[in-house]
PDB file of N, CA and C in Angstrom:
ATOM      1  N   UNK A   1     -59.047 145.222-145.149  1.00  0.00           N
ATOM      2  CA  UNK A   1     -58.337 145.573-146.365  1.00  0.00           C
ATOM      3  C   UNK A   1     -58.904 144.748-147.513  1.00  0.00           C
ATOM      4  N   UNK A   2     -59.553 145.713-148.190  1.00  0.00           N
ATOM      5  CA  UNK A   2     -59.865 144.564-149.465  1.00  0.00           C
ATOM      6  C   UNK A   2     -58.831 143.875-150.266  1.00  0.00           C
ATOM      7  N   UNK A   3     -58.063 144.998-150.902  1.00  0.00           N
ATOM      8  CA  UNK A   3     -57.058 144.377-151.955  1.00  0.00           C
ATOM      9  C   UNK A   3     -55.782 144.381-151.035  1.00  0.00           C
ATOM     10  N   UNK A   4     -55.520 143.132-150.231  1.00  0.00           N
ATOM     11  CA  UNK A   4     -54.078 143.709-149.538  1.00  0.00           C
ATOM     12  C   UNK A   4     -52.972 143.978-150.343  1.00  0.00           C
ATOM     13  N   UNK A   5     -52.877 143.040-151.495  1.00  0.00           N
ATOM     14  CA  UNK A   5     -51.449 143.401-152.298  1.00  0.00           C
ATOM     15  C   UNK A   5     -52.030 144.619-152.647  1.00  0.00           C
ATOM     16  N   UNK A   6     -52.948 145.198-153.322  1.00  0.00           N
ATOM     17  CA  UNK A   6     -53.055 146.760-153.776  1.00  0.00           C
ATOM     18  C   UNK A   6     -52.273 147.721-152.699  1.00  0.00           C
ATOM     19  N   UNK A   7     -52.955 147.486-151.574  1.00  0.00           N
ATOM     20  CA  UNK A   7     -52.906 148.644-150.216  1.00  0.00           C
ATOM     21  C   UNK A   7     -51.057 148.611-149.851  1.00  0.00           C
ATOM     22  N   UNK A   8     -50.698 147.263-150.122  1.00  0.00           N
ATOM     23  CA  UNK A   8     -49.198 147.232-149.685  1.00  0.00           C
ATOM     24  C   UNK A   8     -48.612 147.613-151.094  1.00  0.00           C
ATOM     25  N   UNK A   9     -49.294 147.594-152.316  1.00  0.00           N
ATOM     26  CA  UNK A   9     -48.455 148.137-153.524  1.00  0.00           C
ATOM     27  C   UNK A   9     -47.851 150.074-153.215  1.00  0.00           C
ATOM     28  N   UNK A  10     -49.338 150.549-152.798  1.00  0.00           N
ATOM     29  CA  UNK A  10     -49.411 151.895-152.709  1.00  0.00           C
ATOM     30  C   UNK A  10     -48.687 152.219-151.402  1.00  0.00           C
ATOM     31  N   UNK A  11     -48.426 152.055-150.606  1.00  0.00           N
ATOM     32  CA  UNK A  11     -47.572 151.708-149.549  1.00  0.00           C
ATOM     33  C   UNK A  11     -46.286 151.732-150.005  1.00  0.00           C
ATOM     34  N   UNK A  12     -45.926 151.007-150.519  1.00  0.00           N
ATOM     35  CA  UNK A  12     -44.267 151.275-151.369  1.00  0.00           C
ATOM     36  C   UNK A  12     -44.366 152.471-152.267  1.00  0.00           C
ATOM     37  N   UNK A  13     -45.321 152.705-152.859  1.00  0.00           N
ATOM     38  CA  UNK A  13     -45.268 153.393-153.757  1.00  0.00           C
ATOM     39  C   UNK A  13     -45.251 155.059-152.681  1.00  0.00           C
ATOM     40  N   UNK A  14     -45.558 155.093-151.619  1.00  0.00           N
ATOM     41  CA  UNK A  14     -46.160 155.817-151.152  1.00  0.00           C
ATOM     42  C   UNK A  14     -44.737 156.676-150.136  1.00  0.00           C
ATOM     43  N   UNK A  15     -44.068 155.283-149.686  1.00  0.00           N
ATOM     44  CA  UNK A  15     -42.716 155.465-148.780  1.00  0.00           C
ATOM     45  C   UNK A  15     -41.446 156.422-150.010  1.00  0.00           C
ATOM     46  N   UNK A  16     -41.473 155.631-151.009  1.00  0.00           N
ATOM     47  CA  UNK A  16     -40.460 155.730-151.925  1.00  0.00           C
ATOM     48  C   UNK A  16     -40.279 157.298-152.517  1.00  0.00           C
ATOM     49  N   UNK A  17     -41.652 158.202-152.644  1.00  0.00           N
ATOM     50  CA  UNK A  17     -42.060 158.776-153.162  1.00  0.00           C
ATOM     51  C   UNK A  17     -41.782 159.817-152.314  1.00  0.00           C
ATOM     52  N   UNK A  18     -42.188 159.425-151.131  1.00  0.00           N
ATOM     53  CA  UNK A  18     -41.999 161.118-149.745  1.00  0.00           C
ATOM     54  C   UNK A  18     -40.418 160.556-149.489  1.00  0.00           C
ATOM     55  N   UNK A  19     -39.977 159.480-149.576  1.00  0.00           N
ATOM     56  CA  UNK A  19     -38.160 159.314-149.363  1.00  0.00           C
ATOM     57  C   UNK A  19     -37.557 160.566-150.310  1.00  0.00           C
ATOM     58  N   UNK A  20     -38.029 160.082-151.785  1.00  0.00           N
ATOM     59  CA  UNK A  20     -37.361 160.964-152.530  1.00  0.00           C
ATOM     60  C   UNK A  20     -37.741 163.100-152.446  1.00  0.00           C
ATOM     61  N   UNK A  21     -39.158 162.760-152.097  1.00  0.00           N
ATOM     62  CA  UNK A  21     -38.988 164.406-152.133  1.00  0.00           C
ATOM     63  C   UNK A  21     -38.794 164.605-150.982  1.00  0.00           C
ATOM     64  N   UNK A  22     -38.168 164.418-149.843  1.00  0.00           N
ATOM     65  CA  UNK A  22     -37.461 164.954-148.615  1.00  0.00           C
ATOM     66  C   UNK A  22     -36.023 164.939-148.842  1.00  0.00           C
ATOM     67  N   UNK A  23     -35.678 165.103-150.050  1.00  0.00           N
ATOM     68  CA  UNK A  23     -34.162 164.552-150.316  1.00  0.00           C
ATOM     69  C   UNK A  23     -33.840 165.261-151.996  1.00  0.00           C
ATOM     70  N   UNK A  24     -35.313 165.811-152.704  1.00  0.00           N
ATOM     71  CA  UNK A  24     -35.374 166.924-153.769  1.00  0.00           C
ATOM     72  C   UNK A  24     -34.810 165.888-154.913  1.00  0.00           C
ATOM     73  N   UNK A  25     -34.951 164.485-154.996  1.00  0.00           N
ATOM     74  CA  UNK A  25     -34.443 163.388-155.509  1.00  0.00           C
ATOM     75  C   UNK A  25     -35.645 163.368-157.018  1.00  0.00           C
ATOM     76  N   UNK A  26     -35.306 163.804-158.081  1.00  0.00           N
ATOM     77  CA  UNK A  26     -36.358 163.339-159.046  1.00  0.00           C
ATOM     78  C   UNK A  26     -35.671 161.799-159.774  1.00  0.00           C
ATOM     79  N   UNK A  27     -36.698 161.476-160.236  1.00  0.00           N
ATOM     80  CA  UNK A  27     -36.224 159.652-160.972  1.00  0.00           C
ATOM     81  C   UNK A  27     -35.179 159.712-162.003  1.00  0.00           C
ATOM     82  N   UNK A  28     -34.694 161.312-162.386  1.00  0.00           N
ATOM     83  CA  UNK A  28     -33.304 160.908-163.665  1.00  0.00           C
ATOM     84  C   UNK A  28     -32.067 161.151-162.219  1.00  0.00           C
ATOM     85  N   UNK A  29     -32.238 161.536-161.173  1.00  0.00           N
ATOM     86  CA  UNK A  29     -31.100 161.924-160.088  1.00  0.00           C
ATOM     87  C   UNK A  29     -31.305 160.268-159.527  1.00  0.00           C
ATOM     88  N   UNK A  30     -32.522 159.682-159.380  1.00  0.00           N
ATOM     89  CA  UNK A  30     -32.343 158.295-158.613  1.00  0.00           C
ATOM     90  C   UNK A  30     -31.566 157.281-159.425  1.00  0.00           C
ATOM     91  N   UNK A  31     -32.159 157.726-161.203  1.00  0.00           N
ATOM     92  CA  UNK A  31     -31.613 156.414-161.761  1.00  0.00           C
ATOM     93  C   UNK A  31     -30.124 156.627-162.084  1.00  0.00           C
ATOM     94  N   UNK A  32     -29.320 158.022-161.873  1.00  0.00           N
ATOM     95  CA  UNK A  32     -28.149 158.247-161.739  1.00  0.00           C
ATOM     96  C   UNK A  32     -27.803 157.504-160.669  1.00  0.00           C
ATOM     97  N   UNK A  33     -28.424 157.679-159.471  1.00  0.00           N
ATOM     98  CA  UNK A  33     -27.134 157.124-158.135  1.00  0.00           C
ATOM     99  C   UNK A  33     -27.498 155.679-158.019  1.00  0.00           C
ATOM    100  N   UNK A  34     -28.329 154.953-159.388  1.00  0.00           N
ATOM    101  CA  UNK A  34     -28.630 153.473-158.681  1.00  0.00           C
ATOM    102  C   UNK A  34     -27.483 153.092-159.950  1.00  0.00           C
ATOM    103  N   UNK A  35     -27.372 153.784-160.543  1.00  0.00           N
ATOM    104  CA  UNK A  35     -26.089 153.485-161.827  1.00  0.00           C
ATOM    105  C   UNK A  35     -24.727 153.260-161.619  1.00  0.00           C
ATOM    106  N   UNK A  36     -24.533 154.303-160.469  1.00  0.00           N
ATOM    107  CA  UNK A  36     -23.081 154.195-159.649  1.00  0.00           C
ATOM    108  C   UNK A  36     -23.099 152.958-159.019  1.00  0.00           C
ATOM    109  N   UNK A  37     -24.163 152.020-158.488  1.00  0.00           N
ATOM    110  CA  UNK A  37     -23.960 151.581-157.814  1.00  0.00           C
ATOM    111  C   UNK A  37     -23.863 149.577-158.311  1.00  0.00           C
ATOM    112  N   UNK A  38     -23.870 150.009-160.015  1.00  0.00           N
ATOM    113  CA  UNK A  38     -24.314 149.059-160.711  1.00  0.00           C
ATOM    114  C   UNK A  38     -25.622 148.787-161.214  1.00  0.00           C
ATOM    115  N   UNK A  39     -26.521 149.514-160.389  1.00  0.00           N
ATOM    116  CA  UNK A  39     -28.073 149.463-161.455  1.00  0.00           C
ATOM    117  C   UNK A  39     -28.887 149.926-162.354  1.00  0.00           C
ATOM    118  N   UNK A  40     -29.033 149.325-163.503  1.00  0.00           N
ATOM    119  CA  UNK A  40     -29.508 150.082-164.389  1.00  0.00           C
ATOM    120  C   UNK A  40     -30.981 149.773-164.819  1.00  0.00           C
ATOM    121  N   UNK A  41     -31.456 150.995-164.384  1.00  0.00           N
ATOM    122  CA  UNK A  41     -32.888 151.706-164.577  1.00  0.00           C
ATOM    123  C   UNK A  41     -32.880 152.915-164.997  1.00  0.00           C
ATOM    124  N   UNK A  42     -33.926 152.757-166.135  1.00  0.00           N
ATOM    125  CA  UNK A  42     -33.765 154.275-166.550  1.00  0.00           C
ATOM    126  C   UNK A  42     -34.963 155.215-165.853  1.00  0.00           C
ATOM    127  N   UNK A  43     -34.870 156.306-165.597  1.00  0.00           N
ATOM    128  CA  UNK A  43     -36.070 157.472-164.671  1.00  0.00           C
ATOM    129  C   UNK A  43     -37.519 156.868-164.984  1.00  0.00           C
ATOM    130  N   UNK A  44     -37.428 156.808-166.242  1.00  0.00           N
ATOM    131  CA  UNK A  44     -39.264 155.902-166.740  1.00  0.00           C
ATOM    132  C   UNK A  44     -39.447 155.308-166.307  1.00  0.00           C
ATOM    133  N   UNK A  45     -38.542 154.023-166.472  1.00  0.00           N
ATOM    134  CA  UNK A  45     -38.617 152.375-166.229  1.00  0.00           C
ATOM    135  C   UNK A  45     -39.277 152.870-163.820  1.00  0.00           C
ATOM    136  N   UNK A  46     -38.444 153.450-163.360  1.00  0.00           N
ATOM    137  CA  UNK A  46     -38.131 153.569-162.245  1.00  0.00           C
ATOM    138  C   UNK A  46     -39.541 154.358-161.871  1.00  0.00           C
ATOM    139  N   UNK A  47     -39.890 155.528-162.567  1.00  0.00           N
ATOM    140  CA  UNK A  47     -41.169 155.813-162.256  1.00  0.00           C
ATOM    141  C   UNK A  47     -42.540 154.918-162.576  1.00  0.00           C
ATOM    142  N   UNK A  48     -42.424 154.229-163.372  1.00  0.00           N
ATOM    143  CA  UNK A  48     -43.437 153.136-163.751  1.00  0.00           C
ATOM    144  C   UNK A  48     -43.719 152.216-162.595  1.00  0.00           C
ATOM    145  N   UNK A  49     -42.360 151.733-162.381  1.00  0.00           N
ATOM    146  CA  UNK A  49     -42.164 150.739-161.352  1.00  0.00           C
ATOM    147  C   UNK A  49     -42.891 151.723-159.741  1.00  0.00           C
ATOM    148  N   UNK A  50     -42.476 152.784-159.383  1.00  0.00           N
ATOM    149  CA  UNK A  50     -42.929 153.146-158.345  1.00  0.00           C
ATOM    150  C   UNK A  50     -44.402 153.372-158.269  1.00  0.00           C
ATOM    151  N   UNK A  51     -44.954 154.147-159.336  1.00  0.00           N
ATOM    152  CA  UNK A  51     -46.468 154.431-159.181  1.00  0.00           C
ATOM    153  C   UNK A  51     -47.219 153.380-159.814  1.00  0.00           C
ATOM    154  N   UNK A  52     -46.308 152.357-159.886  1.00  0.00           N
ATOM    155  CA  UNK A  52     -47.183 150.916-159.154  1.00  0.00           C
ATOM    156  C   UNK A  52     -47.051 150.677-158.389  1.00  0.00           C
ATOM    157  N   UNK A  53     -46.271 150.461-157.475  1.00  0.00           N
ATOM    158  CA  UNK A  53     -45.460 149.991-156.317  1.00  0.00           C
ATOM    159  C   UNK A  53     -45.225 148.585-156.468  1.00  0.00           C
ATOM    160  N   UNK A  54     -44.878 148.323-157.648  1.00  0.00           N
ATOM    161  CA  UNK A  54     -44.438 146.826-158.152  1.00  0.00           C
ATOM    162  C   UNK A  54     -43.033 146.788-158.512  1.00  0.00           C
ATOM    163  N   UNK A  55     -42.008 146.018-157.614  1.00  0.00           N
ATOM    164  CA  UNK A  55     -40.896 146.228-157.498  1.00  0.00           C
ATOM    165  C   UNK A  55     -40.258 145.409-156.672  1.00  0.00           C
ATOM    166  N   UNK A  56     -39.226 144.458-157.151  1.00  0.00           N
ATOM    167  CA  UNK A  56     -38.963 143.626-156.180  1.00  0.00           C
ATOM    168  C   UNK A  56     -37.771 143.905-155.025  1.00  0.00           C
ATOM    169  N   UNK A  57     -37.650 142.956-154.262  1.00  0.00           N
ATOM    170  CA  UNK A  57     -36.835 143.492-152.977  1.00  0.00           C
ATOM    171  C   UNK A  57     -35.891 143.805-152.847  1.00  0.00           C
ATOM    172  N   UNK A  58     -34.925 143.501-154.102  1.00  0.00           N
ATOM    173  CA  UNK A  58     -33.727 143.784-154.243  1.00  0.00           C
ATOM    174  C   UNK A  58     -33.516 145.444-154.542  1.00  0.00           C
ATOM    175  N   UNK A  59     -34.456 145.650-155.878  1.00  0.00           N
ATOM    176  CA  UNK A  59     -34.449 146.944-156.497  1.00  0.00           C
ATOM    177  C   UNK A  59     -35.003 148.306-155.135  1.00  0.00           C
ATOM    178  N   UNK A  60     -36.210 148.014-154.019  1.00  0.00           N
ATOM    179  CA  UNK A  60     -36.467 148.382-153.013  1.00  0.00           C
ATOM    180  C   UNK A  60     -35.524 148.902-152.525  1.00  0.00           C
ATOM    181  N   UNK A  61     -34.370 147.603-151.577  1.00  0.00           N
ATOM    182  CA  UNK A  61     -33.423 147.940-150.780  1.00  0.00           C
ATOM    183  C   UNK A  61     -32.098 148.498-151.669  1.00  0.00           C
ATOM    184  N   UNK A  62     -31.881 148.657-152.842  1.00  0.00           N
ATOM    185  CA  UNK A  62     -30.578 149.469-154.133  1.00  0.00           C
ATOM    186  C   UNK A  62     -31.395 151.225-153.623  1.00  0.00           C
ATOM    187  N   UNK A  63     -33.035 151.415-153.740  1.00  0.00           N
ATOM    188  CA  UNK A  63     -32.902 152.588-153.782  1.00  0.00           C
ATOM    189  C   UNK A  63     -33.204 153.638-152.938  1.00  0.00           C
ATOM    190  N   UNK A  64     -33.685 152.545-151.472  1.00  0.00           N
ATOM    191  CA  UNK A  64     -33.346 152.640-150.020  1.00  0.00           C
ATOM    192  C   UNK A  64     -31.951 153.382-149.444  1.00  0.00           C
ATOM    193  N   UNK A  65     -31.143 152.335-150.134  1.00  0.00           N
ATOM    194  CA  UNK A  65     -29.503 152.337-149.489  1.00  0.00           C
ATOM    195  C   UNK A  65     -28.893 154.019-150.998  1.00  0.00           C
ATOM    196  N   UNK A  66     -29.425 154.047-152.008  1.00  0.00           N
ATOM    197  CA  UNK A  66     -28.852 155.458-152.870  1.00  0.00           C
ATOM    198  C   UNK A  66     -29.711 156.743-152.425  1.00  0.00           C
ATOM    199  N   UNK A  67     -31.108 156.404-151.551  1.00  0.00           N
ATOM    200  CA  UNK A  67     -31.548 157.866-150.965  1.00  0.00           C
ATOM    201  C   UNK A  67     -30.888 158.028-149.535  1.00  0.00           C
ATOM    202  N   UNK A  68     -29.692 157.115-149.087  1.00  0.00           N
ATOM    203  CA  UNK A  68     -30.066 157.356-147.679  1.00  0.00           C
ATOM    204  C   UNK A  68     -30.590 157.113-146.475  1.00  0.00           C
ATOM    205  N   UNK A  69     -31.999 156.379-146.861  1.00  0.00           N
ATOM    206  CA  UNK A  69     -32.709 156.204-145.831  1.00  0.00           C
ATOM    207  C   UNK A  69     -31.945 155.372-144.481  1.00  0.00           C
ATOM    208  N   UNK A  70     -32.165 156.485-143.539  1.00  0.00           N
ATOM    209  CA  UNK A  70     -31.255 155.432-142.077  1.00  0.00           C
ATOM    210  C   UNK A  70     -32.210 154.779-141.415  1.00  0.00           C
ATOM    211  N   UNK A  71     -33.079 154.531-141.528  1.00  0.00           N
ATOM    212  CA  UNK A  71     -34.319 153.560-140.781  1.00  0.00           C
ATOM    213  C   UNK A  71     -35.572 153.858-141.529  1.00  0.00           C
ATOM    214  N   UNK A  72     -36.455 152.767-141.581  1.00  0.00           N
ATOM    215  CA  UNK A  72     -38.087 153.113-141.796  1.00  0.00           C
ATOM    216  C   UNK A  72     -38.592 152.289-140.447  1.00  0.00           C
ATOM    217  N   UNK A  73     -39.213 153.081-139.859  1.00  0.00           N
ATOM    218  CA  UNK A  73     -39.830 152.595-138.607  1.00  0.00           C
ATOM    219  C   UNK A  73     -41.367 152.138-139.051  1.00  0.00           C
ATOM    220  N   UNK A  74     -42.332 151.196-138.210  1.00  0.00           N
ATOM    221  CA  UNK A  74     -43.296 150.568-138.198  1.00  0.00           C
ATOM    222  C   UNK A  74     -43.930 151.325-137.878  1.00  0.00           C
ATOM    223  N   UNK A  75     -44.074 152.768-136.863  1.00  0.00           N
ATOM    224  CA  UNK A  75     -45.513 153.619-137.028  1.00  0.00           C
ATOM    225  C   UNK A  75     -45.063 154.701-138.477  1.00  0.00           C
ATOM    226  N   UNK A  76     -44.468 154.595-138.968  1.00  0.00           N
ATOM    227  CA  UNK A  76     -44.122 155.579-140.139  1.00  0.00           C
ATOM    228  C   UNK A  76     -44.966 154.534-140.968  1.00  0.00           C
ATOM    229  N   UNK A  77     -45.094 153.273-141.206  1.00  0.00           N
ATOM    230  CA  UNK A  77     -45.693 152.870-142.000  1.00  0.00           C
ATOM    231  C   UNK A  77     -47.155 152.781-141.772  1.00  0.00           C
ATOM    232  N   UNK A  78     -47.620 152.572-140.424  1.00  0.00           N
ATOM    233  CA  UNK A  78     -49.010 152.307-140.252  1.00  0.00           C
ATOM    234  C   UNK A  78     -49.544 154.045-140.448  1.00  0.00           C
ATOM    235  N   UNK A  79     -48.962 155.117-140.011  1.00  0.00           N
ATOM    236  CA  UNK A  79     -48.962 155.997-140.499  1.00  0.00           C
ATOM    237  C   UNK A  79     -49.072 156.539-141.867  1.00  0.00           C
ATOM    238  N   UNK A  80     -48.933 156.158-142.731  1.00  0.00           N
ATOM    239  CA  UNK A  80     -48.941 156.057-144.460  1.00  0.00           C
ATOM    240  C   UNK A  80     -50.436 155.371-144.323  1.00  0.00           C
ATOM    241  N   UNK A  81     -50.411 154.028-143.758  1.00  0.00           N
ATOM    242  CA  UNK A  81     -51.680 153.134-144.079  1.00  0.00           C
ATOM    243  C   UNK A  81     -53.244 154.143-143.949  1.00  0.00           C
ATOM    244  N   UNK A  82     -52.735 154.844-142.394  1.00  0.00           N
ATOM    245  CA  UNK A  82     -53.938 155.400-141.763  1.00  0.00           C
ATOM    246  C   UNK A  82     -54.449 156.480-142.443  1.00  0.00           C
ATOM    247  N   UNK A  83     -53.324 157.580-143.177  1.00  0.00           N
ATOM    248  CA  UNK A  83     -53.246 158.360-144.253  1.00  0.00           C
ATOM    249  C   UNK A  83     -54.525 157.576-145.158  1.00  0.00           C
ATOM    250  N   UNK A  84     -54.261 156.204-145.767  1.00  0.00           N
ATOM    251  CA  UNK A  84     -54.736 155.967-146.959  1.00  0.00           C
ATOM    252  C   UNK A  84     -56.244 155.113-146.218  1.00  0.00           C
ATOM    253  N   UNK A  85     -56.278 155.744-145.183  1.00  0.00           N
ATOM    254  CA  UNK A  85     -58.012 155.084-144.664  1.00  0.00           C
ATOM    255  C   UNK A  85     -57.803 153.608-144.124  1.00  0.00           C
ATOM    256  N   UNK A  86     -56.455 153.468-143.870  1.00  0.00           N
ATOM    257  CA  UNK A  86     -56.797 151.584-143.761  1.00  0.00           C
ATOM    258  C   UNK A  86     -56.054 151.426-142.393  1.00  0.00           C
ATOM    259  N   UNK A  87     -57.114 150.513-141.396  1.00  0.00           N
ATOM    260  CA  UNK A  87     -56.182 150.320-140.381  1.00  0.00           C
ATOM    261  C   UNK A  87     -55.727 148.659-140.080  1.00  0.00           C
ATOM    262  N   UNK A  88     -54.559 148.330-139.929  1.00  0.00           N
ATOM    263  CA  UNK A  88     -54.087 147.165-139.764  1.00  0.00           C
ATOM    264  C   UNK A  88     -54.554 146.132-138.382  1.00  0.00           C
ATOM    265  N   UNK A  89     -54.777 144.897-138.558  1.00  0.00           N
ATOM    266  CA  UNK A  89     -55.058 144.357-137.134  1.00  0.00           C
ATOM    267  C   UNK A  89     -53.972 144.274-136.323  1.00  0.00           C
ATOM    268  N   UNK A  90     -54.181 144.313-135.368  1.00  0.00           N
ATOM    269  CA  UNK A  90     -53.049 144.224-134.111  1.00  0.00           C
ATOM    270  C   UNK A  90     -52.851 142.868-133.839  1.00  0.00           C
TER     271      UNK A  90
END
């Protein structure tokens, strides 16, 4: 991996992105249900942040827990990686 923070940026960026369209979720419906929940991001701010995948852990797990998600498993992620050409050491 050359750039690991890059490869793990796009990686978030990458999970967050197929979370929301398996769920028909666009960023003014996300930054609605992270509002209910006390967070305020607006759809921009929230798309900026994703197609960087620069985003800290808190804001991650707020829009984790408003899509739903009931697990992210570890071959779902190396799966994304392998998608993006990169394979992890064992």
């Amino acid at each position: 991996m050359q750039n690991q923070s890059a490869d793990w940026r796009q990686l978030v960026q990458r999970l967050i992105k197929a979370e929301m369209s398996k769920r028909g979720v666009k960023y003014q419906d996300l930054s609605d249900r992270l509002a209910r929940i006390g967070v305020n991001q607006s759809a921009d701010n929230l798309r900026n942040k994703v197609n960087k995948g620069i985003l800290g852990a808190d804001l991650l797990l707020q829009i984790i827990t408003v899509l739903n998600v009931r697990r992210i498993e570890r071959d779902d992620l190396l799966d994304i990686f392998a998608d993006m050409g990169i394979q992890l050491p064992e």
